[in-house]
C-alpha atoms as a PDB file:
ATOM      1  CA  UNK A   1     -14.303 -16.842 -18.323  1.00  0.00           C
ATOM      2  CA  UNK A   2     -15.544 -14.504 -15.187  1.00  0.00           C
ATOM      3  CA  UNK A   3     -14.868 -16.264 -11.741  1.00  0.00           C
ATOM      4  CA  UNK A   4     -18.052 -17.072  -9.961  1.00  0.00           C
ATOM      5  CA  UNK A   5     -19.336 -14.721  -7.732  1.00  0.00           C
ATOM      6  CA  UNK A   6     -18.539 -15.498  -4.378  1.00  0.00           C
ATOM      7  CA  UNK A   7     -15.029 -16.172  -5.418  1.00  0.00           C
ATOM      8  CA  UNK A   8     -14.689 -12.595  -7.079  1.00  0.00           C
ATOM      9  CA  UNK A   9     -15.889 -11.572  -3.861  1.00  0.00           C
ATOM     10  CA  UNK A  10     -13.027 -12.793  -1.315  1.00  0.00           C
ATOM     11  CA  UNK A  11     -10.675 -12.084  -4.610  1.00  0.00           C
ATOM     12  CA  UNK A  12     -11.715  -8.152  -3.974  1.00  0.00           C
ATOM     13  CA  UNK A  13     -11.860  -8.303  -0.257  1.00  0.00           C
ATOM     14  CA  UNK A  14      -8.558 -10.237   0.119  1.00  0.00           C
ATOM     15  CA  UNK A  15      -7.269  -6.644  -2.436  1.00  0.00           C
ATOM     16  CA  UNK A  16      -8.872  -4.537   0.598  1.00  0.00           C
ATOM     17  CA  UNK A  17      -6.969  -6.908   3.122  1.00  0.00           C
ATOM     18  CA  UNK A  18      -3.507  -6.536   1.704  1.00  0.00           C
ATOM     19  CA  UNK A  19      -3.530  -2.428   0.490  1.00  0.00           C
ATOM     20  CA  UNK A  20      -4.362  -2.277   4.330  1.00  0.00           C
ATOM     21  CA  UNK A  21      -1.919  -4.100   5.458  1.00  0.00           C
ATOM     22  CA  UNK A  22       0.447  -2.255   2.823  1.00  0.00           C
ATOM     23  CA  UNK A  23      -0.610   1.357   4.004  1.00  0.00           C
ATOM     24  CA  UNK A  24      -0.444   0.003   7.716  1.00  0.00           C
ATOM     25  CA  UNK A  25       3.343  -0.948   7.152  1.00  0.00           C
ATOM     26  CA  UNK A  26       4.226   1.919   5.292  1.00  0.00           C
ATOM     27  CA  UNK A  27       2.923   4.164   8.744  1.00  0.00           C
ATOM     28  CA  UNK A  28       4.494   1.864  11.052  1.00  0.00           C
ATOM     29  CA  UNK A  29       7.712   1.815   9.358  1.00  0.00           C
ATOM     30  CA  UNK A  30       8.149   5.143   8.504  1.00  0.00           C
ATOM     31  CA  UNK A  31       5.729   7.686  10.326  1.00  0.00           C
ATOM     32  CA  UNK A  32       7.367  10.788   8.930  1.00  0.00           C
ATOM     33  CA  UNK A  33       7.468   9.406   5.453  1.00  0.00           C
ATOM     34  CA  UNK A  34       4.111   8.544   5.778  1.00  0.00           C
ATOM     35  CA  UNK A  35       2.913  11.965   6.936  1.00  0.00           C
ATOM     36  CA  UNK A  36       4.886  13.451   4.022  1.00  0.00           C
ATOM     37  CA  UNK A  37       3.253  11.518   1.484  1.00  0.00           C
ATOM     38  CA  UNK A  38      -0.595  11.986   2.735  1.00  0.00           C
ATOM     39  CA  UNK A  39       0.071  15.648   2.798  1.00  0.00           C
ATOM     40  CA  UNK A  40       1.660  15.356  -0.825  1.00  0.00           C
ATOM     41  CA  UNK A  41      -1.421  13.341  -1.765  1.00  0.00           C
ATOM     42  CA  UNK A  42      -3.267  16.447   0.027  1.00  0.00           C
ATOM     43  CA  UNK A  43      -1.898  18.954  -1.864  1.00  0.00           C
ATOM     44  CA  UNK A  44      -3.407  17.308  -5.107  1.00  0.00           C
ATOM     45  CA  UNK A  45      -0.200  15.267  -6.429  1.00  0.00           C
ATOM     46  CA  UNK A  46      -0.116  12.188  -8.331  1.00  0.00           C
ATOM     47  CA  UNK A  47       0.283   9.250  -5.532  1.00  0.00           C
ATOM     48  CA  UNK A  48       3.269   7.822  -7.366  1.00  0.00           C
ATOM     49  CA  UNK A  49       4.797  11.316  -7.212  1.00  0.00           C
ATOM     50  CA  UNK A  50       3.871  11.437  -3.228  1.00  0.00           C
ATOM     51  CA  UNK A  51       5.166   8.560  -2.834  1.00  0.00           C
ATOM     52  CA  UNK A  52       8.375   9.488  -3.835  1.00  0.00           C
ATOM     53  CA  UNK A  53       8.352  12.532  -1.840  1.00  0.00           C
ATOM     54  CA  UNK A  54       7.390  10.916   1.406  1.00  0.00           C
ATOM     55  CA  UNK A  55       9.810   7.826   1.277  1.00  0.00           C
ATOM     56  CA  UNK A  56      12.265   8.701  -1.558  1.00  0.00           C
ATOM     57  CA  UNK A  57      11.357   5.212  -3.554  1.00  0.00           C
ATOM     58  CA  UNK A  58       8.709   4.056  -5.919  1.00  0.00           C
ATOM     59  CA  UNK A  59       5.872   2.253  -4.607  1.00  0.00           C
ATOM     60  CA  UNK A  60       7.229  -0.976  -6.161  1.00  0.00           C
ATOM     61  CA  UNK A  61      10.443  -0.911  -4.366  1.00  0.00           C
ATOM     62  CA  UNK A  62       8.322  -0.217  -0.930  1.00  0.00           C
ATOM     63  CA  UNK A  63       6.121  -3.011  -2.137  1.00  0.00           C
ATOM     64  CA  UNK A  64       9.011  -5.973  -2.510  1.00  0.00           C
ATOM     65  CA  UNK A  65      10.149  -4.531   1.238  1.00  0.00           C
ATOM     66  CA  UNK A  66       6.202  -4.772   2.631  1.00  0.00           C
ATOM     67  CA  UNK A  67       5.404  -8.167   0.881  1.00  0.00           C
ATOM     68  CA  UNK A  68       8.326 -10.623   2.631  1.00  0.00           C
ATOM     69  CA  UNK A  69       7.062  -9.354   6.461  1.00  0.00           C
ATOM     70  CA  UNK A  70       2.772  -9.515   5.497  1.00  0.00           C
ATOM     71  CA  UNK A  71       3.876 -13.738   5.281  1.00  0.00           C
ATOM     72  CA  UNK A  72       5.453 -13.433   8.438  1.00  0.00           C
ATOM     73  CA  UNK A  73       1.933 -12.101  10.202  1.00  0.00           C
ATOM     74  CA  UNK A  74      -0.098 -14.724   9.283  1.00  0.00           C
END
């Protein structure tokens, strides 16, 4: 069964909400890092592989570190 319309709707835009919040903490925590990655991503790489090259982890492991302190600014 689809979800109704207007709850698909804040489903997708809550998605927008948090991979901002996710690409926000991964500049604010790690400015270099992040710089390394966008210019892997730049240079036509695979975003898991940029990843790895700007922070030297997989987006999962960055993901478990991000998720604990997006509760703390609600």
């Amino acid at each position: 069964m689809w979800p109704r319309p207007e709850q698909a709707i804040r489903q997708i835009v809550m998605a927008y909400r948090q991979a901002g919040m996710f690409v926000s903490y991964l500049h604010d925590s790690d400015a270099p890092g992040f710089a390394r990655m966008m210019n892997a991503v730049l240079d036509g790489r695979p975003f898991v592989e940029a990843v790895d090259v700007g922070y030297h982890q997989d987006v999962h492991a960055l993901w478990h570190r991000f998720a604990p302190t997006s509760a703390e600014r609600k």
